[in-house]
C-alpha atoms as a PDB file:
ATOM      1  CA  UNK A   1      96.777 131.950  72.807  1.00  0.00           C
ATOM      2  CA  UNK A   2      99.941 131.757  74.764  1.00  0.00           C
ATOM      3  CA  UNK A   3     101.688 128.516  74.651  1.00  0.00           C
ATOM      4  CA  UNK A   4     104.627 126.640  75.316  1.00  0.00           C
ATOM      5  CA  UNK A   5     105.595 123.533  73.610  1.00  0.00           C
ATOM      6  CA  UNK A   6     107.744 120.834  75.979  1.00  0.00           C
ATOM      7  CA  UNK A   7     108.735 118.143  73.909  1.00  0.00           C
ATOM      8  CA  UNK A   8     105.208 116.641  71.298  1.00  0.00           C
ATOM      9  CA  UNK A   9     103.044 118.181  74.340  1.00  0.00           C
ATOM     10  CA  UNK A  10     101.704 121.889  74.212  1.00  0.00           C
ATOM     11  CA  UNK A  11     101.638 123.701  77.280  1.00  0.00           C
ATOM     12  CA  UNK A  12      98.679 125.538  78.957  1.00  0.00           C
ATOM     13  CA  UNK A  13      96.787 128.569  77.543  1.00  0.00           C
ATOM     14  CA  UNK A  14      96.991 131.760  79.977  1.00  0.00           C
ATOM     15  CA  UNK A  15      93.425 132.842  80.781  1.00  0.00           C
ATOM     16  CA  UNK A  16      92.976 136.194  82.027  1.00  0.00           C
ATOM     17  CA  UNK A  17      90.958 135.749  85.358  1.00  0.00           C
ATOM     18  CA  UNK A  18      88.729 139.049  85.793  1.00  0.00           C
ATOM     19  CA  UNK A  19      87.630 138.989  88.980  1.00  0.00           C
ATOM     20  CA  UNK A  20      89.967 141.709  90.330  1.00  0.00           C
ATOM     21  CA  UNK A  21      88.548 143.692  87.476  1.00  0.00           C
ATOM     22  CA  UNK A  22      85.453 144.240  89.017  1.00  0.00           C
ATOM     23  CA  UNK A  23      85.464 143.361  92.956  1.00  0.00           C
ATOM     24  CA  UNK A  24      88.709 143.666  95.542  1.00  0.00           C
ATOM     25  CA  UNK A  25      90.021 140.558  95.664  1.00  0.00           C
ATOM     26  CA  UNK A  26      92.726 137.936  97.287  1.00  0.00           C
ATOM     27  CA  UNK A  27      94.206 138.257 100.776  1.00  0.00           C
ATOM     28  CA  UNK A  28      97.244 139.660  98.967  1.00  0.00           C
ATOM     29  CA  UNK A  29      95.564 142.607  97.196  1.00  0.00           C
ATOM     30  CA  UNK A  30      97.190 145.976  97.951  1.00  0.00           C
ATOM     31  CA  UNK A  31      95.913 148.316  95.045  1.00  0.00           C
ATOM     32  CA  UNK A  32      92.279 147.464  95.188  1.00  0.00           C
ATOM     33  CA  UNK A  33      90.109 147.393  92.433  1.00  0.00           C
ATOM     34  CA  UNK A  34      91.404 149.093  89.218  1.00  0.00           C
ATOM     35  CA  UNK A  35      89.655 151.930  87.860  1.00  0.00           C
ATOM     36  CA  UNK A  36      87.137 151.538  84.651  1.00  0.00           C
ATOM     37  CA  UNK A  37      89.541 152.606  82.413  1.00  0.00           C
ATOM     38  CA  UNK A  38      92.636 151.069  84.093  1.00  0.00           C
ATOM     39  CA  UNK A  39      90.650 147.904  83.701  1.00  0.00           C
ATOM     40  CA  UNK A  40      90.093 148.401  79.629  1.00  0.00           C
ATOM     41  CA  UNK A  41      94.015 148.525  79.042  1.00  0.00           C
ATOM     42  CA  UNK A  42      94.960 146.298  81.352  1.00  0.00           C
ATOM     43  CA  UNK A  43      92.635 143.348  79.439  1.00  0.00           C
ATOM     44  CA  UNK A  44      94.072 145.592  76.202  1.00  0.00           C
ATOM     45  CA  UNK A  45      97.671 144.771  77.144  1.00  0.00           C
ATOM     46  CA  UNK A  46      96.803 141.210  77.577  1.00  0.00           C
ATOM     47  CA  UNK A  47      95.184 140.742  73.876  1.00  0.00           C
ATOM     48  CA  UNK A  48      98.495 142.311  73.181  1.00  0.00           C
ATOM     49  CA  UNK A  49     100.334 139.906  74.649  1.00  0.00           C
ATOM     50  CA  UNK A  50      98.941 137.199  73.096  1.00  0.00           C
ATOM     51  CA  UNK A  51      95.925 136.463  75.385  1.00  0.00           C
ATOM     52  CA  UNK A  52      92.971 134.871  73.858  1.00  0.00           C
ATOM     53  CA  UNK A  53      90.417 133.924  76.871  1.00  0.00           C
ATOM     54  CA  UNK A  54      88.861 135.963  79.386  1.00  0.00           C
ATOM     55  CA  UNK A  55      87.167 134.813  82.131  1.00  0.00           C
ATOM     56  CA  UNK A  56      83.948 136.313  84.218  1.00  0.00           C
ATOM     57  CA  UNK A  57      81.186 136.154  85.788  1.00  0.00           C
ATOM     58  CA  UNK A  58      77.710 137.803  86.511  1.00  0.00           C
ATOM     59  CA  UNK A  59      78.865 137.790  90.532  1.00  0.00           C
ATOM     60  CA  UNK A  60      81.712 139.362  89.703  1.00  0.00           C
ATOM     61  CA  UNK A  61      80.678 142.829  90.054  1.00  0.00           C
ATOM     62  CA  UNK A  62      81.501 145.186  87.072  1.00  0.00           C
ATOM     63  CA  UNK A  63      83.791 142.758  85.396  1.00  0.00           C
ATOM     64  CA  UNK A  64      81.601 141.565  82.598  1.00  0.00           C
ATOM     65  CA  UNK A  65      80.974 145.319  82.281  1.00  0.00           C
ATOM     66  CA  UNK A  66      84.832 145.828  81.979  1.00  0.00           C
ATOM     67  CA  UNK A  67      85.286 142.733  79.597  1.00  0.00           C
ATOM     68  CA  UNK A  68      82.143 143.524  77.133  1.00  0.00           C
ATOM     69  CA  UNK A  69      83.912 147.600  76.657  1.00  0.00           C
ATOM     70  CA  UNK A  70      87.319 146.005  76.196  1.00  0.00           C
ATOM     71  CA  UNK A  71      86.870 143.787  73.369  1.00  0.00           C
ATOM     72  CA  UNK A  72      85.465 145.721  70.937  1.00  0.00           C
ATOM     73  CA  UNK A  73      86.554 146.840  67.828  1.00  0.00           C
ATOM     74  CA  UNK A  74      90.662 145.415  67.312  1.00  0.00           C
ATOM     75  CA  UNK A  75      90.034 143.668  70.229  1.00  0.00           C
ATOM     76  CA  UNK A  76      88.874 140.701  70.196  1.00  0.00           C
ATOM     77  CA  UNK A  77      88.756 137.799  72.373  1.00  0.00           C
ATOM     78  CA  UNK A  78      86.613 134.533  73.803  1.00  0.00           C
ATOM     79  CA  UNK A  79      84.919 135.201  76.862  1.00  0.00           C
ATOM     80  CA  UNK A  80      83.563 132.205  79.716  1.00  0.00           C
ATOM     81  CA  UNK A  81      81.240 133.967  82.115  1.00  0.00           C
ATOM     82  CA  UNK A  82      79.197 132.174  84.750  1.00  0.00           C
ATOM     83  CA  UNK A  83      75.537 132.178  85.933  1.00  0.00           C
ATOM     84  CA  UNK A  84      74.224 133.835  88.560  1.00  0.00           C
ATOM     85  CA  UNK A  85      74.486 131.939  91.882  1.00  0.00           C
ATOM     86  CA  UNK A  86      70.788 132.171  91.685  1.00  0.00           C
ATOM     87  CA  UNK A  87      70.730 131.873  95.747  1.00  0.00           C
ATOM     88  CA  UNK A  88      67.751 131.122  97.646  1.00  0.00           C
ATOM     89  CA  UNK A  89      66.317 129.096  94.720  1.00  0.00           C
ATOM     90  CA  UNK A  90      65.353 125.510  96.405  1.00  0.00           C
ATOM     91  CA  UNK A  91      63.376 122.695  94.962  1.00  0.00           C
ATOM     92  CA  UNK A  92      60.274 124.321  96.327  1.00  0.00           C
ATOM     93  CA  UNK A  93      60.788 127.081  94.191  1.00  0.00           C
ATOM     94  CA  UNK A  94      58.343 127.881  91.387  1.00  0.00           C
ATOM     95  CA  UNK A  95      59.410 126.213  87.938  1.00  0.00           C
ATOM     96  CA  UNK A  96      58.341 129.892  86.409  1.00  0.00           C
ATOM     97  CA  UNK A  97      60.685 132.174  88.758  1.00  0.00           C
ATOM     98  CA  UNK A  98      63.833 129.526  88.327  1.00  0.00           C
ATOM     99  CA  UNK A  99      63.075 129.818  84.790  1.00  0.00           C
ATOM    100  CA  UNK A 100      62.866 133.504  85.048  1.00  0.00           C
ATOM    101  CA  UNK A 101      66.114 133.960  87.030  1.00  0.00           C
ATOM    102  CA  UNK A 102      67.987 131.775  84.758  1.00  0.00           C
ATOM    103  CA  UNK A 103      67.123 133.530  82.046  1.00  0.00           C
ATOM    104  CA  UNK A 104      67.932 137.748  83.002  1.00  0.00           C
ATOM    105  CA  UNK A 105      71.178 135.770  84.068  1.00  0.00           C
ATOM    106  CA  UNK A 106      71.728 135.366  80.537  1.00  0.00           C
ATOM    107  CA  UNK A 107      70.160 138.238  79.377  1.00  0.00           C
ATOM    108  CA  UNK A 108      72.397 140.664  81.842  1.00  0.00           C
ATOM    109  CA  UNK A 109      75.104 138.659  81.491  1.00  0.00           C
ATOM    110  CA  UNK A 110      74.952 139.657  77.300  1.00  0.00           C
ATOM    111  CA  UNK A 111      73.838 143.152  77.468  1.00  0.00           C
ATOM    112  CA  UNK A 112      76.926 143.810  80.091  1.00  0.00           C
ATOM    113  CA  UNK A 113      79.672 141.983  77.611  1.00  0.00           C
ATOM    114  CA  UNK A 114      77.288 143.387  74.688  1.00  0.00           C
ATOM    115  CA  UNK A 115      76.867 140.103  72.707  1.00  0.00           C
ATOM    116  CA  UNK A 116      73.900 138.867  72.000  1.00  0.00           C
ATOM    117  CA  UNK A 117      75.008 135.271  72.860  1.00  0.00           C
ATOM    118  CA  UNK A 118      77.648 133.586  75.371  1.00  0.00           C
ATOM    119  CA  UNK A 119      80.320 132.155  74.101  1.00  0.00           C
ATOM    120  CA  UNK A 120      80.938 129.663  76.866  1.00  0.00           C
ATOM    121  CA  UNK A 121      78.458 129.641  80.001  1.00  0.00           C
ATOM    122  CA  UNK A 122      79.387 127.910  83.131  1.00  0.00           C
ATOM    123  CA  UNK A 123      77.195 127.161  85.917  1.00  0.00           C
ATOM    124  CA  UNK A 124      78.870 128.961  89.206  1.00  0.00           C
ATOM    125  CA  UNK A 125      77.439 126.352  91.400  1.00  0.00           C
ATOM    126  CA  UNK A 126      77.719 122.389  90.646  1.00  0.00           C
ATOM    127  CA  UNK A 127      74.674 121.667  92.653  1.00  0.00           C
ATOM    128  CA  UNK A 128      73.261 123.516  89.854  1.00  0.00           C
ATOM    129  CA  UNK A 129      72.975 120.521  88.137  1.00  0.00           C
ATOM    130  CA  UNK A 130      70.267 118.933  90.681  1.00  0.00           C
ATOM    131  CA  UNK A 131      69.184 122.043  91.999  1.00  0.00           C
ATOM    132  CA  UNK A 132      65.639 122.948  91.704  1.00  0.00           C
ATOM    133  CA  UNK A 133      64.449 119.580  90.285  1.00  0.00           C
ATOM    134  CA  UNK A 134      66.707 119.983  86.921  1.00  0.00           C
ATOM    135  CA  UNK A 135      65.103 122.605  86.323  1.00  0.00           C
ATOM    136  CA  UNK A 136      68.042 125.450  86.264  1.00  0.00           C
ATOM    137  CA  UNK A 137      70.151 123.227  83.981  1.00  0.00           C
ATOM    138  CA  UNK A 138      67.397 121.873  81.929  1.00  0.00           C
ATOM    139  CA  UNK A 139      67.061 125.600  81.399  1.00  0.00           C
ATOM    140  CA  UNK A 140      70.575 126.065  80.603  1.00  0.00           C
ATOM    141  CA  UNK A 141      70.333 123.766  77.895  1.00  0.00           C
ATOM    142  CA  UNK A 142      67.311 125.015  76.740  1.00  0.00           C
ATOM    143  CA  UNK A 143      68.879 127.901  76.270  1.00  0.00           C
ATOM    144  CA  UNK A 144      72.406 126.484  74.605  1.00  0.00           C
ATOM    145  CA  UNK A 145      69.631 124.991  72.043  1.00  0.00           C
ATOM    146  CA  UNK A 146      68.282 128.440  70.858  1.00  0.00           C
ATOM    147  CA  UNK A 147      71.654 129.477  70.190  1.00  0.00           C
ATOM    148  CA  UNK A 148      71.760 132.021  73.439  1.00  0.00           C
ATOM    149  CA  UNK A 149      74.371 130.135  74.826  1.00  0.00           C
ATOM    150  CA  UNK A 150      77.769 128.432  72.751  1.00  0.00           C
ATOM    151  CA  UNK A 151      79.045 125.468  75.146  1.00  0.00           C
ATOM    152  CA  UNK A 152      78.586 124.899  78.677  1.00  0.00           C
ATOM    153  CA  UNK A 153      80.021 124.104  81.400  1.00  0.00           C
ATOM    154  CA  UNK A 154      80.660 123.797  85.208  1.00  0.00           C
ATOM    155  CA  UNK A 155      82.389 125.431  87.750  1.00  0.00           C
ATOM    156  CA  UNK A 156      83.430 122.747  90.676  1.00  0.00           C
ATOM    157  CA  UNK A 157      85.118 122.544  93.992  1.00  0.00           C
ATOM    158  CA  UNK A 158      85.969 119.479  94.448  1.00  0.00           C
ATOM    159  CA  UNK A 159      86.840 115.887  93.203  1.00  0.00           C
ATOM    160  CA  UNK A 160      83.422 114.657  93.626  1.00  0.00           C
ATOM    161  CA  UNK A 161      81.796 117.724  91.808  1.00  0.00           C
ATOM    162  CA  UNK A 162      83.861 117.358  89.037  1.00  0.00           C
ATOM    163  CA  UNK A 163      83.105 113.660  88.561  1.00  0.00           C
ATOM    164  CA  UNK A 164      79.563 114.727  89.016  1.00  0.00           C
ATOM    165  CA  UNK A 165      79.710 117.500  86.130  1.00  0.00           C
ATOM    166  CA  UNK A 166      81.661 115.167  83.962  1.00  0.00           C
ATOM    167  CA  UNK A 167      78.432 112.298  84.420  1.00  0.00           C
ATOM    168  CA  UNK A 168      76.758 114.796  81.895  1.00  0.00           C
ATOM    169  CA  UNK A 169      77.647 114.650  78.594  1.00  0.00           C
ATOM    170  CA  UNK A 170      76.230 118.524  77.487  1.00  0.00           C
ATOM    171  CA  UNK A 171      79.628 119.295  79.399  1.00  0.00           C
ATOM    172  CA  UNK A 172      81.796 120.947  77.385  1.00  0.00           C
ATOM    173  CA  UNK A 173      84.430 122.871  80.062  1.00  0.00           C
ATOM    174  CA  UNK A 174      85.633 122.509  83.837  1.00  0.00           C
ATOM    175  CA  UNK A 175      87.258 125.101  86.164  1.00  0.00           C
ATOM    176  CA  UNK A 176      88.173 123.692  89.003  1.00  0.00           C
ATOM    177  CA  UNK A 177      90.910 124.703  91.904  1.00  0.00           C
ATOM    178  CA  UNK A 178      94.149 123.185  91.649  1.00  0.00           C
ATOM    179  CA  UNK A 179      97.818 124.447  93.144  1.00  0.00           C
ATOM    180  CA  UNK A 180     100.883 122.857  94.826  1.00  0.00           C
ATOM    181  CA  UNK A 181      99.222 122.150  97.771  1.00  0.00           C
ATOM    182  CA  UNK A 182      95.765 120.557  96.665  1.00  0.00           C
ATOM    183  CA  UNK A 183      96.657 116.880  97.317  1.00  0.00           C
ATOM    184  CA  UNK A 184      92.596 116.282  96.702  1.00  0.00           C
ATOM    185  CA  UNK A 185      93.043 115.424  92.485  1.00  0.00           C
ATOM    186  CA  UNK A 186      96.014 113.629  93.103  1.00  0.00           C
ATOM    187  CA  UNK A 187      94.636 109.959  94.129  1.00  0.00           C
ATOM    188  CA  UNK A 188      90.841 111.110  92.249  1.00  0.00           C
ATOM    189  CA  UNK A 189      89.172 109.264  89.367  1.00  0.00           C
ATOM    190  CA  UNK A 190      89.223 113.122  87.802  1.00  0.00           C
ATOM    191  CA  UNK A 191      92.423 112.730  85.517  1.00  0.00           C
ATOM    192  CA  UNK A 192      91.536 109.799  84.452  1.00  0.00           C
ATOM    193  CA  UNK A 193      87.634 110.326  83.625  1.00  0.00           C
ATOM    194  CA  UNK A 194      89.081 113.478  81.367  1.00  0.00           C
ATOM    195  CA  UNK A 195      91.245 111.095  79.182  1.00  0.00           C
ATOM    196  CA  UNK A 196      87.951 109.165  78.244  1.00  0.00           C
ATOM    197  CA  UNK A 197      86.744 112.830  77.896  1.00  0.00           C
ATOM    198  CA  UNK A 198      88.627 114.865  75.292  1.00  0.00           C
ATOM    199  CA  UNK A 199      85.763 117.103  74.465  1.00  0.00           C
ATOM    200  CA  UNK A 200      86.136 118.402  77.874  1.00  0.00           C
ATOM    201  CA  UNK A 201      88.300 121.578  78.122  1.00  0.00           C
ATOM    202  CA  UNK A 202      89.399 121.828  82.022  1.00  0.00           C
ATOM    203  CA  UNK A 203      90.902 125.321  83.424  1.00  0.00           C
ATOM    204  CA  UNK A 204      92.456 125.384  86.957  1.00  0.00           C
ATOM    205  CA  UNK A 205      91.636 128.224  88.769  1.00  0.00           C
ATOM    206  CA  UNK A 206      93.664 129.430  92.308  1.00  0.00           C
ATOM    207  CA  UNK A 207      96.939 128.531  91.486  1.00  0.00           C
ATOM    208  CA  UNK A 208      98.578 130.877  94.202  1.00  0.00           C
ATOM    209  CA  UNK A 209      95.457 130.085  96.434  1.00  0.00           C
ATOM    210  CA  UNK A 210      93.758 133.779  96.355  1.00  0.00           C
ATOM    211  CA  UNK A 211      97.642 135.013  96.358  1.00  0.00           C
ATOM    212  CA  UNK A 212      98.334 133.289  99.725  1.00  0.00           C
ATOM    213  CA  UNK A 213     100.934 131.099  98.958  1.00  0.00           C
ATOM    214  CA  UNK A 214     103.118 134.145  97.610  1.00  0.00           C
ATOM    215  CA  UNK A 215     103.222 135.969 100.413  1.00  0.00           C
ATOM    216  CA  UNK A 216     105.926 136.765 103.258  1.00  0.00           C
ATOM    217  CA  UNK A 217     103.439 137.722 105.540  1.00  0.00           C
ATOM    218  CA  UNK A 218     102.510 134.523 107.411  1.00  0.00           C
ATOM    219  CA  UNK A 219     100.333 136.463 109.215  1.00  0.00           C
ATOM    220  CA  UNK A 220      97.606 136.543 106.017  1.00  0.00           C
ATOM    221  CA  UNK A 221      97.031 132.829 106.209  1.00  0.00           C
ATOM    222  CA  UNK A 222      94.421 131.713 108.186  1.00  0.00           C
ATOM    223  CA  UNK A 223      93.791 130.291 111.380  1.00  0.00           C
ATOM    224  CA  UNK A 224      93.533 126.277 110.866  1.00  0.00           C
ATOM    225  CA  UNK A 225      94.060 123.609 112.828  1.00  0.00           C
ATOM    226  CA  UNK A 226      96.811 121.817 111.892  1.00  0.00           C
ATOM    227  CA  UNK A 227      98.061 124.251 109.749  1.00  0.00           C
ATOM    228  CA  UNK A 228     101.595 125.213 110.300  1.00  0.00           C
ATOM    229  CA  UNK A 229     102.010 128.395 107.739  1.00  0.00           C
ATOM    230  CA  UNK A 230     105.425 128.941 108.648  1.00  0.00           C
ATOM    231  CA  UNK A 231     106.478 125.340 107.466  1.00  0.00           C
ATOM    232  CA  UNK A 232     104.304 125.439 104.342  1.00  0.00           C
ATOM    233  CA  UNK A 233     106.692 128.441 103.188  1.00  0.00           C
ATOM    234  CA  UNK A 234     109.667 127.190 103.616  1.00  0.00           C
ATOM    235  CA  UNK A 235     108.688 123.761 102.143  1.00  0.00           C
ATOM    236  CA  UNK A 236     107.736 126.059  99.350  1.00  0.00           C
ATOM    237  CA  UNK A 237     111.144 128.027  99.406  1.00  0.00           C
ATOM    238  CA  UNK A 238     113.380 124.270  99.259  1.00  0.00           C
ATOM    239  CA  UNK A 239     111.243 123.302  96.170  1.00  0.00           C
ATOM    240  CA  UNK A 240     111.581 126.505  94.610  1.00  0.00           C
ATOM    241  CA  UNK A 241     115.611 125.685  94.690  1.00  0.00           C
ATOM    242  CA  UNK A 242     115.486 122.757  94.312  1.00  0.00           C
ATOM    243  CA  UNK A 243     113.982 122.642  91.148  1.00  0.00           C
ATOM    244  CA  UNK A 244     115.951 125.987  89.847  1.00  0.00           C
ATOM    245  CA  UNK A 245     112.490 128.018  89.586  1.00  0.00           C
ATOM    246  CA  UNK A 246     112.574 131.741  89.954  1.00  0.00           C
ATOM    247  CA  UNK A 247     110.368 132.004  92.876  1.00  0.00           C
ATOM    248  CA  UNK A 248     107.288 130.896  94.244  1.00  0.00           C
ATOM    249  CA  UNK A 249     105.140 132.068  91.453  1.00  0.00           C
ATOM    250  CA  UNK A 250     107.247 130.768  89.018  1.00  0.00           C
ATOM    251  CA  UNK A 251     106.993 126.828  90.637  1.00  0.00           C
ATOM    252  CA  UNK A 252     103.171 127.421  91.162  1.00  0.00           C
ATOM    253  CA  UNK A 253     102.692 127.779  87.612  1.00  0.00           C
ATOM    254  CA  UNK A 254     105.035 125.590  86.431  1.00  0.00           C
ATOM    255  CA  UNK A 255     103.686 123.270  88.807  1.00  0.00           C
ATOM    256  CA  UNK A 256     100.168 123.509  87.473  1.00  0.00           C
ATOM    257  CA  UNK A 257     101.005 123.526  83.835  1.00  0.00           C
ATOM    258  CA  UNK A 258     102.392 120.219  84.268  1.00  0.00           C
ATOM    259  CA  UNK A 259      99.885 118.838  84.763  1.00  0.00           C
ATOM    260  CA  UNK A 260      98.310 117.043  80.760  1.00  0.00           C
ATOM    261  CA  UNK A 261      94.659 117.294  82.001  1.00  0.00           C
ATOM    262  CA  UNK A 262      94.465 120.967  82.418  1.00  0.00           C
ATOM    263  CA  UNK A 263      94.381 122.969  78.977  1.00  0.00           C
ATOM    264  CA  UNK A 264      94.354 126.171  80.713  1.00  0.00           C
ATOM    265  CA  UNK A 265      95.324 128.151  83.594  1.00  0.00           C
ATOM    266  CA  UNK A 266      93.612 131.279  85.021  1.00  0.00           C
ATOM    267  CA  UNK A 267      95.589 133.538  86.193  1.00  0.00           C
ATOM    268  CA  UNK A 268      94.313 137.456  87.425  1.00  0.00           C
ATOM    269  CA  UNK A 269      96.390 140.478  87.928  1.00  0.00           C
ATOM    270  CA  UNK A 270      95.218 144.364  89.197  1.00  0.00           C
ATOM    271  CA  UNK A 271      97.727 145.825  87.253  1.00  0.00           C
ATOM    272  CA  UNK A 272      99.587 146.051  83.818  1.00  0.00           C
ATOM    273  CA  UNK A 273     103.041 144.968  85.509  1.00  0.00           C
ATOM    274  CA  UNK A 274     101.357 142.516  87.267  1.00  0.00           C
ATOM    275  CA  UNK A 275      99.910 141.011  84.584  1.00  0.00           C
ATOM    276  CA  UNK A 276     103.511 141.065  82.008  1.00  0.00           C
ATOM    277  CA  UNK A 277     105.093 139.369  85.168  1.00  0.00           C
ATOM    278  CA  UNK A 278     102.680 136.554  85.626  1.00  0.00           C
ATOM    279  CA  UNK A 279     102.637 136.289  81.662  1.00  0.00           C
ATOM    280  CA  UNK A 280     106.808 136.224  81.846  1.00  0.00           C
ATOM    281  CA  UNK A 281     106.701 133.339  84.319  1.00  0.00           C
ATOM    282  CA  UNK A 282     103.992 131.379  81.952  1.00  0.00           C
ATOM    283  CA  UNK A 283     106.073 131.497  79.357  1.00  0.00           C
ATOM    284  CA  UNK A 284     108.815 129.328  81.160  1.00  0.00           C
ATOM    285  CA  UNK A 285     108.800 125.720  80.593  1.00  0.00           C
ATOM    286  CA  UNK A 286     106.585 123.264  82.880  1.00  0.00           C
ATOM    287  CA  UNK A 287     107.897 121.112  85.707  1.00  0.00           C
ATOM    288  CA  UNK A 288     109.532 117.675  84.429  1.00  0.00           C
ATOM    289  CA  UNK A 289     107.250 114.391  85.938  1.00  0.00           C
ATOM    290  CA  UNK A 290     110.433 114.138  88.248  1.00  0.00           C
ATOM    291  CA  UNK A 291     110.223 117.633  89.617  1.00  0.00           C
ATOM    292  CA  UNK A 292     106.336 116.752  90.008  1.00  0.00           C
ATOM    293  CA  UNK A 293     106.697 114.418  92.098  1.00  0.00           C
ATOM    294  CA  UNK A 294     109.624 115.942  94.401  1.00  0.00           C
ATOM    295  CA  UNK A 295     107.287 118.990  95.038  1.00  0.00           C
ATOM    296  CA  UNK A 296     104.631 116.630  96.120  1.00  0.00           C
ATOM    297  CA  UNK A 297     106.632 114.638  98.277  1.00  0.00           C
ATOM    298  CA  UNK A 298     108.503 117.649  99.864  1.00  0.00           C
ATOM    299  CA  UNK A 299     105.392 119.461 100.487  1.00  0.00           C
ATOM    300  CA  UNK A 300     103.383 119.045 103.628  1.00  0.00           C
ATOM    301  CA  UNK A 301      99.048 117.510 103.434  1.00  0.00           C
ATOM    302  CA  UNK A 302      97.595 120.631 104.062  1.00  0.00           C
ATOM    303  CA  UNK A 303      94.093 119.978 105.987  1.00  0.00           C
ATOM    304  CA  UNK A 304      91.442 120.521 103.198  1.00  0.00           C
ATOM    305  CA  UNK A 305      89.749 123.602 104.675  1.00  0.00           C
ATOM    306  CA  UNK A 306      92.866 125.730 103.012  1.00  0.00           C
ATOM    307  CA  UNK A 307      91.931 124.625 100.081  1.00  0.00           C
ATOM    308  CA  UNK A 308      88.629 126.407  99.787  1.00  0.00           C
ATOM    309  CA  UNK A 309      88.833 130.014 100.580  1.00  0.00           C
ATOM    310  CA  UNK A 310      85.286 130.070 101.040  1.00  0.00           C
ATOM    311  CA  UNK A 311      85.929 127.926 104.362  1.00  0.00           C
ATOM    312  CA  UNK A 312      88.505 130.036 105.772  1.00  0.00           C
ATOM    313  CA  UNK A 313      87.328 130.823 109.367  1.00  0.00           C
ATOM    314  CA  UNK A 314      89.581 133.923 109.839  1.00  0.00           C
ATOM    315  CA  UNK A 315      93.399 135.471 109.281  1.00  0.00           C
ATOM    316  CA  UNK A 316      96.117 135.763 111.764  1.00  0.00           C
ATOM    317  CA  UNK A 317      95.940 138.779 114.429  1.00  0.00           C
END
């Protein structure tokens, strides 16, 4: 586990996000998806370097693949994958075929990392929860109770999904979106619910925002109303001075590790020097509450459609 200490409080563990592993990913991805064996040393070099978590998931094309060859034998590591998205299940949906799907989720999901049980499941979808009258996360738990599954959790976008996910009390982990930008947790019940919550293991996820707020090219952000890219970045270039960070990277995860409800932080990478720079950065100390709370007040209310890639109607031409 790689961790910082900052006074009595321990810093955030490093998770290796896998995504790039097996799908092209980010808006800032220039090298593509790395080879099979490219992928192998890469999550090598990060056990190495004192990683200790992967994370994947069954959507994620070949990454589980990629994860379940690399940690074997030395190698060794705790992995979180995530259900199938199971879409076009509805309520009307036979119990039997939810059941079903559910199910060869977990059973592809362990013959790809080749365990024969899940450390840590996640749903991928919070609606998950409700979806198909209970039945895919009555299943879920079904399944935890056999022993198929270790703890589970949810993946969330949102404020209100996370409060949602944290009504249950068979919740064991969040991953939820967080960066500089995301003003959403800020004035949420969220941080607060976790305190009362310290079985609850939360990992932010999109720190750089799919690699968006690291670039120079403005012209990779999309087109949002409202949105004034241009000002965002140099917003971003005044904090980064004024609170003697590196760079941009460096502030965004020093930004996010100072935060005491998040225990982890996953980061991805497509290559080996990729992946020892982002690990360099971790290593530096956390944003004081002061610096906190000049980044936040220097930084512009982005309108909440940046915040979800999944909403982003188009890039710059």
């Amino acid at each position: 586990m790689v961790q910082a200490m900052t006074g009595d409080r321990k810093d955030s563990e490093f998770v290796l996000g896998t995504v790039q592993l097996g799908l092209p990913y980010g808006v800032t991805n220039q090298v593509g998806m790395p080879s099979h064996d490219e992928a192998v040393k890469l999550i090598h070099r990060a056990i190495d370097l004192g990683v200790t978590t992967f994370d994947t998931a069954r959507s994620y094309g070949t990454s589980e693949e990629r994860v379940g060859d690399a940690l074997t034998g030395p190698y060794e590591g705790h992995i979180i994958t995530k259900l199938d998205p199971l879409e076009g299940m509805t309520d009307s949906t036979p119990i039997s075929t939810v059941r079903r799907a559910v199910n060869s989720s977990i059973r592809l999901s362990c013959l790809a990392l080749a365990r024969d049980r899940i450390p840590t499941l996640t749903l991928h979808r919070a609606k998950h929860l409700t979806a198909c009258n209970g039945t895919i996360w009555r299943e879920v738990n079904k399944l935890r109770s056999l022993g198929k599954i270790g703890e589970i959790g949810v993946s969330v976008q949102s404020p209100e999904e996370a409060l949602q996910a944290l009504s249950h009390p068979e919740v064991r982990q969040l991953q939820l979106p967080f960066n500089v930008l995301d003003w959403r947790w800020r004035n949420s019940e969220v941080p607060a619910k976790l305190r009362l919550r310290p079985d609850v293991k939360v990992h932010a996820r999109s720190a750089f925002l799919q690699g968006l707020l690291l670039a120079e090219d403005l012209e990779l952000w999309p087109i949002i109303d409202g949105l004034d890219p241009g000002f965002v970045r140099e917003r971003l270039l005044q904090a980064v001075k004024e609170c003697n960070r590196e760079n941009v990277l460096d502030l965004c995860l020093a930004f996010v590790k100072a935060q005491d409800w998040i225990a982890g932080v996953v980061v991805g990478a497509e290559t080996e020097g990729q992946l020892e720079s982002n690990m360099d950065f971790f290593r530096t100390p956390p944003l004081s509450p002061e610096q906190v709370d000049l980044v936040t007040n220097l930084l512009p209310t982005v309108p909440e459609t940046l915040l979800n890639p999944a909403l982003w109607p188009s890039i710059r031409t």
